[in-house]
Protein backbone atom coordinates (compact mmCIF):
# COMPACT_ATOMS: atom_id res chain seq x y z
CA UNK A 1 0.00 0.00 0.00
CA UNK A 2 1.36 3.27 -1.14
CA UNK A 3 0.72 5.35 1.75
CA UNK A 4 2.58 8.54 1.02
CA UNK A 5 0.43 8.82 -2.45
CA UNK A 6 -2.75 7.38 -2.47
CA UNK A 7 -6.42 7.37 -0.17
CA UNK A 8 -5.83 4.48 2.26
CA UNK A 9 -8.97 2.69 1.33
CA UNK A 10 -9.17 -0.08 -1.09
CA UNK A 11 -8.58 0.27 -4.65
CA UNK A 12 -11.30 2.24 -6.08
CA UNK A 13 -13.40 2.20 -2.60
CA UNK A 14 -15.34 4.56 -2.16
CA UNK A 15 -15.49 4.65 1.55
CA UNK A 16 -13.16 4.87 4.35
CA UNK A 17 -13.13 0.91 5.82
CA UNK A 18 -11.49 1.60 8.96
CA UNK A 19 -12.50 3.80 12.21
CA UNK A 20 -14.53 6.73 11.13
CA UNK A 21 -12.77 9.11 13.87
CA UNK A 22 -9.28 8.10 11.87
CA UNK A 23 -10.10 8.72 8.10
CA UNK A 24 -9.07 12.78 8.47
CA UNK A 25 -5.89 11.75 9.57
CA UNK A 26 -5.51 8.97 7.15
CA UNK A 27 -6.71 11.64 4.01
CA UNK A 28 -4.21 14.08 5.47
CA UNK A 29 -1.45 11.79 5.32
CA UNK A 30 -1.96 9.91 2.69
CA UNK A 31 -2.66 13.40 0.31
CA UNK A 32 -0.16 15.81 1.94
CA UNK A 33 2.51 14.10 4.21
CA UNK A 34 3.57 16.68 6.22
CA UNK A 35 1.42 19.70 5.81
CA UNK A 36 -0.40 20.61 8.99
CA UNK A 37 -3.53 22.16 9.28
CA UNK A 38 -4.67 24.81 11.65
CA UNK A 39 -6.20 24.20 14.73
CA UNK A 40 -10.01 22.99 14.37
CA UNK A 41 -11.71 26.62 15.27
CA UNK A 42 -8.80 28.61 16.66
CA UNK A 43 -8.49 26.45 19.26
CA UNK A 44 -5.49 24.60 20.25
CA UNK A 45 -6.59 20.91 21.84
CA UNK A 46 -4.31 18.28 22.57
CA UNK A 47 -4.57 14.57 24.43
CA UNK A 48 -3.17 14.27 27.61
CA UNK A 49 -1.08 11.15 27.92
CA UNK A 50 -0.50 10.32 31.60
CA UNK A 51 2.42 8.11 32.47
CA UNK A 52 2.33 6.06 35.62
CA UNK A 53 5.83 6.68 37.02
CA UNK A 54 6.11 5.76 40.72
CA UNK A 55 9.24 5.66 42.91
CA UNK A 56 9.93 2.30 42.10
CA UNK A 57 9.52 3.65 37.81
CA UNK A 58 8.69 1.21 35.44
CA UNK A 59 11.29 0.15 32.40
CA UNK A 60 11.52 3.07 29.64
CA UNK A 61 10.78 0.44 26.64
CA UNK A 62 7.25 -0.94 28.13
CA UNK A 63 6.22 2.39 29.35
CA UNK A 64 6.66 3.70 25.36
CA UNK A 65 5.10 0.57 24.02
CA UNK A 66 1.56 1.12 26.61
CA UNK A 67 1.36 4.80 25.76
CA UNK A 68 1.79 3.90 21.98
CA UNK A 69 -1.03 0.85 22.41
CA UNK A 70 -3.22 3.62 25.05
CA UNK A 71 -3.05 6.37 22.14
CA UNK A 72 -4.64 4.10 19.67
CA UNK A 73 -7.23 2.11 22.03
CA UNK A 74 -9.29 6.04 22.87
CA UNK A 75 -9.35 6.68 19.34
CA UNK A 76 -10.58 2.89 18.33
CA UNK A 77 -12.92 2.93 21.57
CA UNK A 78 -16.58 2.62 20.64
CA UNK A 79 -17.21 5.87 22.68
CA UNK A 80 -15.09 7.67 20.00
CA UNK A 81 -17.04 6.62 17.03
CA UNK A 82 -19.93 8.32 15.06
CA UNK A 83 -22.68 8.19 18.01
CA UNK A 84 -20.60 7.83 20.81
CA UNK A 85 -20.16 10.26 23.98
CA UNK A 86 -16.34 11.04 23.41
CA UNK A 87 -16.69 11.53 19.44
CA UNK A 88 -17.48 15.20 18.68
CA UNK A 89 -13.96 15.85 21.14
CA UNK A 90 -12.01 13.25 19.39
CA UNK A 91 -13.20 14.09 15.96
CA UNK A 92 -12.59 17.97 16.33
CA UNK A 93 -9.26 17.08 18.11
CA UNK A 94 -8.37 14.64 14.88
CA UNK A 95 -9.74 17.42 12.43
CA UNK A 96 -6.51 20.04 13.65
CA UNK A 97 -3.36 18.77 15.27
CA UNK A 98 -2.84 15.78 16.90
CA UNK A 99 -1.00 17.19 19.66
CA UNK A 100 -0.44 15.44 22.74
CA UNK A 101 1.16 16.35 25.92
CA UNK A 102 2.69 13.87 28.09
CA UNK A 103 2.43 14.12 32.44
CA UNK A 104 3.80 11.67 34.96
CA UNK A 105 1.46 10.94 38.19
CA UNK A 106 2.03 8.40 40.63
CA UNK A 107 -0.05 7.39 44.47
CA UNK A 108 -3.51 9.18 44.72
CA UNK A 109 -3.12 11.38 40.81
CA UNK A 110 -2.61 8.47 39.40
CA UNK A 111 -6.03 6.73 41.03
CA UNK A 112 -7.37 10.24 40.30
CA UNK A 113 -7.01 10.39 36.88
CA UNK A 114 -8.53 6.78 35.97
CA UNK A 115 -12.13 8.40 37.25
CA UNK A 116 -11.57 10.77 33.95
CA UNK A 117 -12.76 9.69 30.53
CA UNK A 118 -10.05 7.72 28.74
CA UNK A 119 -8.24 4.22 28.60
CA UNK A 120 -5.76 3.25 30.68
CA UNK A 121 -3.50 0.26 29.14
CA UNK A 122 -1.15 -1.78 31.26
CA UNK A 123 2.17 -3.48 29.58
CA UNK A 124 4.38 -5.51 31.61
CA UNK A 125 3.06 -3.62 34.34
CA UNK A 126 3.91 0.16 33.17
CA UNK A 127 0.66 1.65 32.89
CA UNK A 128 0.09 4.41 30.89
CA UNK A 129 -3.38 5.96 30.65
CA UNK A 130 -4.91 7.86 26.99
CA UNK A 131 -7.28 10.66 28.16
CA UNK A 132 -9.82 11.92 25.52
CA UNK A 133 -8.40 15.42 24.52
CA UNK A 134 -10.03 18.96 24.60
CA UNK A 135 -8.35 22.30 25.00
CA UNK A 136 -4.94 22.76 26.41
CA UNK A 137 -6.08 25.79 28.46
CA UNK A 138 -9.09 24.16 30.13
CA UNK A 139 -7.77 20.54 31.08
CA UNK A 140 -8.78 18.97 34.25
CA UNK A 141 -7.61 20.13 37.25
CA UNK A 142 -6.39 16.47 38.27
CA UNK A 143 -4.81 16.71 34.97
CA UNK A 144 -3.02 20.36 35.34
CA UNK A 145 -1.22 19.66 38.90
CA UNK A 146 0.22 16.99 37.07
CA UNK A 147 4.29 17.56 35.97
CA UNK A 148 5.11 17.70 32.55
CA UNK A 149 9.03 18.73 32.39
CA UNK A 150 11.66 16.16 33.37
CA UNK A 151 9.29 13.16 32.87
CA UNK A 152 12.14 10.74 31.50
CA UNK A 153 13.53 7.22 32.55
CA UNK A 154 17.05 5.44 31.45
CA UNK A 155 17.73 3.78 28.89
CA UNK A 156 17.07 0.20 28.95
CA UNK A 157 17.69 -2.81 26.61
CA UNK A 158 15.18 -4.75 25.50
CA UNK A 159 15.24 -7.96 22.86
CA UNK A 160 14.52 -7.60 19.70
CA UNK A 161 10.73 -7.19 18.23
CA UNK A 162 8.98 -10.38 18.41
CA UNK A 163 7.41 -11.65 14.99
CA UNK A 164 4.56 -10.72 13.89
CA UNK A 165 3.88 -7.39 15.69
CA UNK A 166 4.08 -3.91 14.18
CA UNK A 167 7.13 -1.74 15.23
CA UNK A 168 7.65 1.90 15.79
CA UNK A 169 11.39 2.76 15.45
CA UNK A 170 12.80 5.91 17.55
CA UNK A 171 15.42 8.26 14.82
CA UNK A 172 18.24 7.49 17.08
CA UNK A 173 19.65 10.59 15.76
CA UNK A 174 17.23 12.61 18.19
CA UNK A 175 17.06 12.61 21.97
CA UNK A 176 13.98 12.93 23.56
CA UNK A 177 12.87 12.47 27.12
CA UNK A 178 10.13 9.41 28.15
CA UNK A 179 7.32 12.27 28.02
CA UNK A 180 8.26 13.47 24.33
CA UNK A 181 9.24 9.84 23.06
CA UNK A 182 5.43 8.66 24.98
CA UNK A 183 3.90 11.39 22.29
CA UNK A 184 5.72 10.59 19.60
CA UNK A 185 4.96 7.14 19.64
CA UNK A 186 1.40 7.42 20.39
CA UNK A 187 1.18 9.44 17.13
CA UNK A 188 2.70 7.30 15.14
CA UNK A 189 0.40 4.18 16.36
CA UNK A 190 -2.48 6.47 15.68
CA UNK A 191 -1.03 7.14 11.82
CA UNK A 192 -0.06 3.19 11.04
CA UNK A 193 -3.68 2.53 11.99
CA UNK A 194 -5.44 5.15 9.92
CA UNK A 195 -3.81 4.36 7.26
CA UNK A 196 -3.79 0.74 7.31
CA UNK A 197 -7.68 1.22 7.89
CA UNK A 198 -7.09 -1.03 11.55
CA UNK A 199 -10.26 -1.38 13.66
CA UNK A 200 -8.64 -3.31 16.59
CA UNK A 201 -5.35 -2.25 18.39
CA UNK A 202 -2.75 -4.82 18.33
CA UNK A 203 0.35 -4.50 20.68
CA UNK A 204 3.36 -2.12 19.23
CA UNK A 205 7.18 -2.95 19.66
CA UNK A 206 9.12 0.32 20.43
CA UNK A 207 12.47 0.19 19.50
CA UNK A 208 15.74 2.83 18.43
CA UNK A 209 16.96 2.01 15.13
CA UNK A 210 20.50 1.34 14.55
CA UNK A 211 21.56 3.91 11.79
CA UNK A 212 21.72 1.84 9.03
CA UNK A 213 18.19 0.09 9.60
CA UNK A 214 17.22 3.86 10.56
CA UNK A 215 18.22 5.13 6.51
CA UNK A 216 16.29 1.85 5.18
CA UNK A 217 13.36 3.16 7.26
CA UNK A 218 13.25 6.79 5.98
CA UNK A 219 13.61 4.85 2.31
CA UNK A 220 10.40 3.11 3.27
CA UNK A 221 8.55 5.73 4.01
CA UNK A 222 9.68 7.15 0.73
CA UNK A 223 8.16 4.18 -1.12
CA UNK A 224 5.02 4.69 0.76
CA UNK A 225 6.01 1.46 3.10
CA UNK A 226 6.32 2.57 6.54
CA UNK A 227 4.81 5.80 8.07
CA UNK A 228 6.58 8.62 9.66
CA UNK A 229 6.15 11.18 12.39
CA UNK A 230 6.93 14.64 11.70
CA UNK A 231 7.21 16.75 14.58
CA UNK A 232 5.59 20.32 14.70
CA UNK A 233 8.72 21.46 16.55
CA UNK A 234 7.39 22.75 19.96
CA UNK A 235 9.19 21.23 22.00
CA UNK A 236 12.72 19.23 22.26
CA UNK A 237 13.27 18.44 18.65
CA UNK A 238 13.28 21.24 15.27
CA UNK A 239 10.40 21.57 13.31
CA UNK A 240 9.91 18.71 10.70
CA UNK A 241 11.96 16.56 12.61
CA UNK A 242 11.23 12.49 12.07
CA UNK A 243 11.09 11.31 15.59
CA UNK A 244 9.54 7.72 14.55
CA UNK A 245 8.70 5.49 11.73
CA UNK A 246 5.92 2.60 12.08
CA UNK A 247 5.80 -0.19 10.30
């Protein structure tokens, strides 16, 4: 499937086939790689992504691979469909930038923010929890008193992707904290399933590419194999930075 040039849908379908929420983003990417639109009314929205970081922190690797599953699930949830309670935010959200902005909580936050609406998906026990966005200057006040700057966890080394799974490779040209990587990876979960027209969330691998896999990656995405995340610039990395490709 050519997904840099051509409608993700089948070949000469009319109709979008997967989530109805996703086929904006799918359009966009598939039509203008790249180009971002403006924010849906003026407004700028985003998704808060709330990593469960206690004192005794989870692994870096899992924590990426639940918020890059957690990103997905709220947009594939039934309650973000056509119909459902969360779709006008998620759709209006989808429509303009897909921001998201990443928080750690741990203890009481943490149980406070599961009473909010969102998913909260657990992998290998780091927990990472997909709230339904809305605008950045009106989020929760759970959500607010929750720290956003020097949300990051060590390195760690984990085996290579297991067959069979989709994979979102970090540029390992680029540094980025837990909280930006989190974001990053979550978008990129969000593209590979738009435009592979995916109903059902499967599991992600999150990896950093070696350099040489890294420049067969960017060829990929070239040849409309492999989808890539280009960030908006606001923070940590320059603006049309790759900071992941999925595939």
């Amino acid at each position: 499937m050519n997904v840099a040039g051509r409608p993700p849908c089948d070949a000469g379908a009319p109709v979008y086939r997967g989530a109805p929420v996703l086929a904006p983003l799918a359009q966009r990417y598939c039509g203008a790689p790249g180009v971002i639109p403006p924010e849906a009314h003026g407004v700028a929205r985003a998704m808060p992504v709330v990593l469960r970081i206690e004192r005794d922190a989870p692994r870096r690797t899992p924590l990426l691979e639940a918020a890059a599953e957690a990103a997905l699930v709220v947009c594939l949830d039934p309650r973000s469909q056509p119909g459902g309670e969360w779709y006008d935010e998620m759709s209006t959200w989808i429509a303009g930038r897909i921001r998201k902005i990443a928080r750690r909580a741990r203890g009481k936050h943490w149980e406070a923010v599961q009473d909010l609406p969102g998913v909260t998906v657990d992998d290998d026990g780091a927990q990472v929890c997909a709230l339904v966005p809305g605008p950045v200057d009106a989020v929760p006040k759970i959500v607010s008193r929750l720290q956003i700057e020097g949300t990051d966890l060590p390195p760690d080394s984990p085996p290579p992707p297991p067959p069979g799974v989709p994979v979102i490779w970090l540029n390992p040209a680029v540094e980025m904290t837990v909280g930006k990587a989190a974001a990053q990876v979550g978008h990129a979960s969000m593209l590979w399933a738009a435009v592979r027209a995916v109903t059902d969330a499967p599991h992600f691998a999150v990896r950093t590419a070696e350099p040489t896999r890294w420049t067969a990656l960017c060829d990929a995405v070239k040849a409309g194999e492999a989808v890539a995340v280009r960030d908006a610039g606001f923070t940590e990395v320059a603006p049309g930075t790759i900071t992941c490709i999925a595939v």
